[in-house]
PDB file of N, CA and C in Angstrom:
ATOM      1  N   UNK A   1      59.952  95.233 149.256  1.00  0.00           N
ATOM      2  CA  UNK A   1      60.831  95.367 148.114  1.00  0.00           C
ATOM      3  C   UNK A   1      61.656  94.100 147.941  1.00  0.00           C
ATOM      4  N   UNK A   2      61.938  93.813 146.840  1.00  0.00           N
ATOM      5  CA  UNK A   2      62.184  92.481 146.356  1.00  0.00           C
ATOM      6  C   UNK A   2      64.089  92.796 146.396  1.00  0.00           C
ATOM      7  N   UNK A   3      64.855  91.661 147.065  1.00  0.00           N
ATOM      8  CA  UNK A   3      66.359  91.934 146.709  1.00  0.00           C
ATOM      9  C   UNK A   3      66.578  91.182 145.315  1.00  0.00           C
ATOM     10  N   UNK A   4      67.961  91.858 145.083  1.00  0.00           N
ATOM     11  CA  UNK A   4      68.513  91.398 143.613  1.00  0.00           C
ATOM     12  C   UNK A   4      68.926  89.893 144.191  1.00  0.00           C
ATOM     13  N   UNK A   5      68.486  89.284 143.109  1.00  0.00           N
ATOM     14  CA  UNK A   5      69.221  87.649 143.293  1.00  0.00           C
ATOM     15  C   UNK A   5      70.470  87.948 142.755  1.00  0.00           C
ATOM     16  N   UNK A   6      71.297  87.074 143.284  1.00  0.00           N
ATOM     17  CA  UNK A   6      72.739  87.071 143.334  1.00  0.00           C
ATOM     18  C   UNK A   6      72.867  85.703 142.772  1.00  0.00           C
ATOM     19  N   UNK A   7      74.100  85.417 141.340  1.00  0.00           N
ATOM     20  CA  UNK A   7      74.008  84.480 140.792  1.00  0.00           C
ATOM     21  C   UNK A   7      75.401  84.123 140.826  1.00  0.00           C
ATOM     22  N   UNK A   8      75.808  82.822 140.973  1.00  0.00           N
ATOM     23  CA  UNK A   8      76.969  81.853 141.346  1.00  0.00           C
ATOM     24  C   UNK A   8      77.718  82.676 140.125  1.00  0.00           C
ATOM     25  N   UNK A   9      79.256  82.616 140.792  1.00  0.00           N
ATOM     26  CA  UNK A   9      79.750  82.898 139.679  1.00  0.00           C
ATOM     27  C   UNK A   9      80.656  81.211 139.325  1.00  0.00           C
ATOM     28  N   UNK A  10      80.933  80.723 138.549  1.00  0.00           N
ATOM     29  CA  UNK A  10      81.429  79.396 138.216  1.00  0.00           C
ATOM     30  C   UNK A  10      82.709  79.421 138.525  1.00  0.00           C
ATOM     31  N   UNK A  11      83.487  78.391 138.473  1.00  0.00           N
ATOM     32  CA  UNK A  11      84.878  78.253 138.742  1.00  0.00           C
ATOM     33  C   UNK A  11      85.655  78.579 137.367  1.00  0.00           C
ATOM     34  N   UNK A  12      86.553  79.352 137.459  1.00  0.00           N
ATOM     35  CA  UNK A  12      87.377  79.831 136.802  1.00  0.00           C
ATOM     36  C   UNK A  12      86.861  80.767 136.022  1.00  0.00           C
ATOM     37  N   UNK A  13      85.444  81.383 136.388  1.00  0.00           N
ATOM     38  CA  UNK A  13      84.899  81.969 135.224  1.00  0.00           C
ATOM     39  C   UNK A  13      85.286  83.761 135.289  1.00  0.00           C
ATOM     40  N   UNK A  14      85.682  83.830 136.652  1.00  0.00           N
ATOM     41  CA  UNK A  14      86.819  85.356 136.506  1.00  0.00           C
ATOM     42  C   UNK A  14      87.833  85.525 135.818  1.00  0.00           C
ATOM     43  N   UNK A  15      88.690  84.383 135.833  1.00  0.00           N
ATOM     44  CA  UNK A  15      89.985  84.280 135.232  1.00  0.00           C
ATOM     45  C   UNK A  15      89.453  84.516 133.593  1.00  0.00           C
ATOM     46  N   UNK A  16      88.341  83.676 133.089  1.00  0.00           N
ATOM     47  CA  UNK A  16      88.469  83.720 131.923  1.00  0.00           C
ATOM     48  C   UNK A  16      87.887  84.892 131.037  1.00  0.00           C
ATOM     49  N   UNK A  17      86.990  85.648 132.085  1.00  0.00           N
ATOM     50  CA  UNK A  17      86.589  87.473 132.205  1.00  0.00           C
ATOM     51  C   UNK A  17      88.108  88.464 132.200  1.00  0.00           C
ATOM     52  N   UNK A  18      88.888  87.608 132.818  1.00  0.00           N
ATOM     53  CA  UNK A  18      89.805  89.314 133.125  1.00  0.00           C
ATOM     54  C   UNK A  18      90.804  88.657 131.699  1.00  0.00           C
ATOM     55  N   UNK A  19      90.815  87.605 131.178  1.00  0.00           N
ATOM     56  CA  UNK A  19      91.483  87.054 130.124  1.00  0.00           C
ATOM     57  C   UNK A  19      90.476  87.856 128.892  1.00  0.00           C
ATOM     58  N   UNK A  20      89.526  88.285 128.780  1.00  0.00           N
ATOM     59  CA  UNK A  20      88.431  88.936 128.067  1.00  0.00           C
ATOM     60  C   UNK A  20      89.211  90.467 127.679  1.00  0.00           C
ATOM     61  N   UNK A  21      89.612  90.894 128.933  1.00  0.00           N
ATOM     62  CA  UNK A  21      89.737  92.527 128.905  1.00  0.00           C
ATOM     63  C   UNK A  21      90.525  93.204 127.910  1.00  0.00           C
ATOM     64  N   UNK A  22      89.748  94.368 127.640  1.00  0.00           N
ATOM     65  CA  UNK A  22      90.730  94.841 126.373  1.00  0.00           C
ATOM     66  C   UNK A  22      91.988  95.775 127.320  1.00  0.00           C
ATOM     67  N   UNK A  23      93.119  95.270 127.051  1.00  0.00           N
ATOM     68  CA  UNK A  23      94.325  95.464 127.562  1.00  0.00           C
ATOM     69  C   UNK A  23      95.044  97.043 127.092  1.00  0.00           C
ATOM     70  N   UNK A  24      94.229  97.665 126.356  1.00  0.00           N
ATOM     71  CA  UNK A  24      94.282  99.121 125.551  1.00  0.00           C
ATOM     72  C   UNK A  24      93.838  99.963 126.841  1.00  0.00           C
ATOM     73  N   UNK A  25      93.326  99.306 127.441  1.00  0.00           N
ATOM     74  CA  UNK A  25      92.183 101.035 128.558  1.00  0.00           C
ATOM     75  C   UNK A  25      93.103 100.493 129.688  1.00  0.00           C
ATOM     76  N   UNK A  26      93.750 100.313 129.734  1.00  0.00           N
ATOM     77  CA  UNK A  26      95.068 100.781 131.106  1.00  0.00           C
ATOM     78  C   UNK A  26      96.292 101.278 130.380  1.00  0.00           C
ATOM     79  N   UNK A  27      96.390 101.858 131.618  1.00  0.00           N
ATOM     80  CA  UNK A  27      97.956 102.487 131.683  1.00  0.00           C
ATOM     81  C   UNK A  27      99.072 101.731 131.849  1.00  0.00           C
ATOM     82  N   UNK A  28     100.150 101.477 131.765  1.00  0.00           N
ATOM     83  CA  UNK A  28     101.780 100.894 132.059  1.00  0.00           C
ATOM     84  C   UNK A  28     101.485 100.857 133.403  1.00  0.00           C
ATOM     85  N   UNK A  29     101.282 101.372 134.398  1.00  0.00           N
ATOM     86  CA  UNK A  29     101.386 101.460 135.802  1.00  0.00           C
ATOM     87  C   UNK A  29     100.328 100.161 135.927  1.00  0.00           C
ATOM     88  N   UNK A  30      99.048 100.487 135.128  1.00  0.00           N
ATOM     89  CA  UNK A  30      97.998  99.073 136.039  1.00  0.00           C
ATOM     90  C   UNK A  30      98.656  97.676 135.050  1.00  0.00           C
ATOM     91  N   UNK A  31      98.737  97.768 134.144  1.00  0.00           N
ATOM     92  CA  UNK A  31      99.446  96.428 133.483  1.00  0.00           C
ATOM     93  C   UNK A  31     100.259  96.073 134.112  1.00  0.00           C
ATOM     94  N   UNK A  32     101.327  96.490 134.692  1.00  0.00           N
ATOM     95  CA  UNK A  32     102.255  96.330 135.904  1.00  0.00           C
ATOM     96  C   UNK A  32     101.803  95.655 136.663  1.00  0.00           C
ATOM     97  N   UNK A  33     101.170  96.209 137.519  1.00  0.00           N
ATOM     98  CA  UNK A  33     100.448  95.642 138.846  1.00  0.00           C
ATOM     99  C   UNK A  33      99.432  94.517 138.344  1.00  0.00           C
ATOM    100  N   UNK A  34      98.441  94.498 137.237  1.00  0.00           N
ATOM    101  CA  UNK A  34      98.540  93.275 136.987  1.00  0.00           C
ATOM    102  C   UNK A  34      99.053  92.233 136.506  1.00  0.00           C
ATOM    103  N   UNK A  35     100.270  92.408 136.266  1.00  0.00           N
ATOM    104  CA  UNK A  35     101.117  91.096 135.662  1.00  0.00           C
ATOM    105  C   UNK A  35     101.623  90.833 137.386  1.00  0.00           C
ATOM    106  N   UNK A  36     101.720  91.728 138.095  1.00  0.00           N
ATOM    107  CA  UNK A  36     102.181  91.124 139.603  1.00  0.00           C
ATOM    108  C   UNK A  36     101.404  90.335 139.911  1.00  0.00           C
ATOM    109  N   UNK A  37      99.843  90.818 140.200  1.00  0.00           N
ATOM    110  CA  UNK A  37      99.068  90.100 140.579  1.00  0.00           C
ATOM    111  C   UNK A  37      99.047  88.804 140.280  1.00  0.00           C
ATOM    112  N   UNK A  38      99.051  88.324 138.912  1.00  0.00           N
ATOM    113  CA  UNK A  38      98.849  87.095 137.941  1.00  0.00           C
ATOM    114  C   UNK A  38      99.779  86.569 138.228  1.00  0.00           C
ATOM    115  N   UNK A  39     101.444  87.116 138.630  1.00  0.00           N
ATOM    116  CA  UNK A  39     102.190  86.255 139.194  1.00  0.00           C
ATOM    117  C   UNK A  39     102.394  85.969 140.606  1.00  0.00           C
ATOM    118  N   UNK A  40     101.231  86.665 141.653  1.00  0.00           N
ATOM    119  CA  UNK A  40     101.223  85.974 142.386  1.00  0.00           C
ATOM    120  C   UNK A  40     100.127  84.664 142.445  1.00  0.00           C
ATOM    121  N   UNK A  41      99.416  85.137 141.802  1.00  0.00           N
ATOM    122  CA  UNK A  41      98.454  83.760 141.568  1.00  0.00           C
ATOM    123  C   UNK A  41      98.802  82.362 140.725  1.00  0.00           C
ATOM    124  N   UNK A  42     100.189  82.728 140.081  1.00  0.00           N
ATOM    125  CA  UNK A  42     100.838  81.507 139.643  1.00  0.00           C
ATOM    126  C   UNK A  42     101.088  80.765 140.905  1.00  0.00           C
ATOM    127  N   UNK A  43     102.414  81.365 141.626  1.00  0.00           N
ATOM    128  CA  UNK A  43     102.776  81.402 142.558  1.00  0.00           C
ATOM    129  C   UNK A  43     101.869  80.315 143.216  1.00  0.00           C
ATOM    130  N   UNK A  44     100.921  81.015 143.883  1.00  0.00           N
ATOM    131  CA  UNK A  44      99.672  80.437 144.801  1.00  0.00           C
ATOM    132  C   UNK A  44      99.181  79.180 144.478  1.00  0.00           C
ATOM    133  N   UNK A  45      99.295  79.315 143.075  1.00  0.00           N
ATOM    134  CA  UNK A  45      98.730  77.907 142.414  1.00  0.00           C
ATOM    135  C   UNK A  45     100.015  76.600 142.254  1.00  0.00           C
ATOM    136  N   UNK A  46     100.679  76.727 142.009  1.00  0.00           N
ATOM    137  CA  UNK A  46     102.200  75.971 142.094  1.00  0.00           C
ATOM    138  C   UNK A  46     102.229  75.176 143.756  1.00  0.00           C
ATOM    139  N   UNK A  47     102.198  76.393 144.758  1.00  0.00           N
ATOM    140  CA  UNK A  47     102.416  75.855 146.053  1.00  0.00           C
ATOM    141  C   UNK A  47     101.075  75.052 146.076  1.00  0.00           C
ATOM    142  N   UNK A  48     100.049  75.515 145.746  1.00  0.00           N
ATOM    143  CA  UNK A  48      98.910  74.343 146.404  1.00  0.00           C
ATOM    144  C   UNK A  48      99.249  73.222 145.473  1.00  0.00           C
ATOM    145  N   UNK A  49      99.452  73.097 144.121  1.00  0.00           N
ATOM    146  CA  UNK A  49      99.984  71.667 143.529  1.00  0.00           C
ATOM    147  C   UNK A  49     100.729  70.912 144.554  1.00  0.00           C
ATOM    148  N   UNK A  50     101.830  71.634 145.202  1.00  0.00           N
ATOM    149  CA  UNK A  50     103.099  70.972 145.374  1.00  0.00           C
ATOM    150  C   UNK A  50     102.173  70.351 146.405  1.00  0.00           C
ATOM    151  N   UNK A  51     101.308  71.187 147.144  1.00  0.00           N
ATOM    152  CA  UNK A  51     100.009  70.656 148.816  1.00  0.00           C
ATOM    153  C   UNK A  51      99.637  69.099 147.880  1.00  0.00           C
ATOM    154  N   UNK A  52      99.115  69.615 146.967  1.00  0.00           N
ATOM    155  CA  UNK A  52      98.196  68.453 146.713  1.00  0.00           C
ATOM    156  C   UNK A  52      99.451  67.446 146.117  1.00  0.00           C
ATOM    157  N   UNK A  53     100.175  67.161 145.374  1.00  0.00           N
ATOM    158  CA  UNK A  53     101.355  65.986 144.952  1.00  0.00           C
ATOM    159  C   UNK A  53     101.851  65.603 146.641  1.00  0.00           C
ATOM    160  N   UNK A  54     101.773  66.173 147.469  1.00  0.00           N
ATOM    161  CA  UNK A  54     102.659  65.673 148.629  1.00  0.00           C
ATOM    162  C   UNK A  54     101.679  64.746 149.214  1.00  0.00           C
ATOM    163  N   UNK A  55     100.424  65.508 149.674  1.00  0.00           N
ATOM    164  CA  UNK A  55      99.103  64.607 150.188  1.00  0.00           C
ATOM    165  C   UNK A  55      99.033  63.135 149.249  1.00  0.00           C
ATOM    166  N   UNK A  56      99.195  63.683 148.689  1.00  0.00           N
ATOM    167  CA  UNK A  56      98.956  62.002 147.182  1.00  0.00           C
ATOM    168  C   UNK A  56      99.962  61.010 147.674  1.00  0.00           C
ATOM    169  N   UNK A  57     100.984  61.413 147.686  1.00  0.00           N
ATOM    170  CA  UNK A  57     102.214  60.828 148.125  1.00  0.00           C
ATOM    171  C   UNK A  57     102.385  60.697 149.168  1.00  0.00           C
ATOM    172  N   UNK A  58     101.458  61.151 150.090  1.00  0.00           N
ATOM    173  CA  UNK A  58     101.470  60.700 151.424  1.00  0.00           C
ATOM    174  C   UNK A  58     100.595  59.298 151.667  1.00  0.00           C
ATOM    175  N   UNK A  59      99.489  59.883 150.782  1.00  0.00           N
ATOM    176  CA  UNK A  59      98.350  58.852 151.130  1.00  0.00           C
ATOM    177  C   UNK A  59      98.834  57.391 150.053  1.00  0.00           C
ATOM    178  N   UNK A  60      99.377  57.412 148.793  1.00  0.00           N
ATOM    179  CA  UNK A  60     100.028  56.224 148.249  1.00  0.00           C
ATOM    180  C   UNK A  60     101.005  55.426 149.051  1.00  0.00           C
ATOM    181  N   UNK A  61     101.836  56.565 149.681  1.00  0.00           N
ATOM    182  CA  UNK A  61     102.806  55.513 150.732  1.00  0.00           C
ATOM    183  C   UNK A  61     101.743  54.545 152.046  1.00  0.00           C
ATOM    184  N   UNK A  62     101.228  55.514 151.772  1.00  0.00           N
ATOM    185  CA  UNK A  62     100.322  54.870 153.529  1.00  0.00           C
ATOM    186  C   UNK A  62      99.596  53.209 153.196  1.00  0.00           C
ATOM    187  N   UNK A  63      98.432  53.603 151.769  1.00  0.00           N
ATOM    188  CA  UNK A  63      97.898  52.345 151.383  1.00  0.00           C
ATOM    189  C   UNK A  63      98.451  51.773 150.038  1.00  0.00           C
ATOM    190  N   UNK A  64      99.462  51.736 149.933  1.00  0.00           N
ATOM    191  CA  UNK A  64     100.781  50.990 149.224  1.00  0.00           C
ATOM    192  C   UNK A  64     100.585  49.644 149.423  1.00  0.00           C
ATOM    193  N   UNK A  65     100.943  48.605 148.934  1.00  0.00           N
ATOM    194  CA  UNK A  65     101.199  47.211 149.515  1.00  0.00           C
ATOM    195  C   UNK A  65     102.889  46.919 149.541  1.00  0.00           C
ATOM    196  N   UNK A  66     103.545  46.821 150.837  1.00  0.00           N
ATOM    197  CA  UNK A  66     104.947  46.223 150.431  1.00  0.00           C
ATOM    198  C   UNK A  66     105.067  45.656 149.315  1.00  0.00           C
ATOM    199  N   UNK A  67     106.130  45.818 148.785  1.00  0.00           N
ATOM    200  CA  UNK A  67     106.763  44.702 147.819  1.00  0.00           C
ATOM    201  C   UNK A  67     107.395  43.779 148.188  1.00  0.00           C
TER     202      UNK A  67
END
């Protein structure tokens, strides 16, 4: 018996699925919990910026040339 192929899903291409959803077929309670969710994934995304601006700024100071 043959398995189902399993196909990549792309980058960002959930976000732009659950950005799809018709926002009518939940209740107040799950809209809730997903606006939490979404703000923890701001959240999540902010701190890894701040990861990645610091690394940058680590690595510019390092191969910098004095002035």
């Amino acid at each position: 018996m043959d398995e189902p192929v399993q196909t990549r899903v792309g980058r960002g291409q959930r976000l732009t699925e659950a950005m799809r959803e018709d926002l009518e077929l939940y209740a107040v309670v799950e809209l809730e919990e997903r606006i939490e969710a979404l703000e923890a994934e701001i959240t999540r995304c902010r701190a890894q910026i701040e990861r990645k601006r610091a690394g940058r700024a680590q690595a510019d100071a390092l191969f910098s040339r004095p002035s």
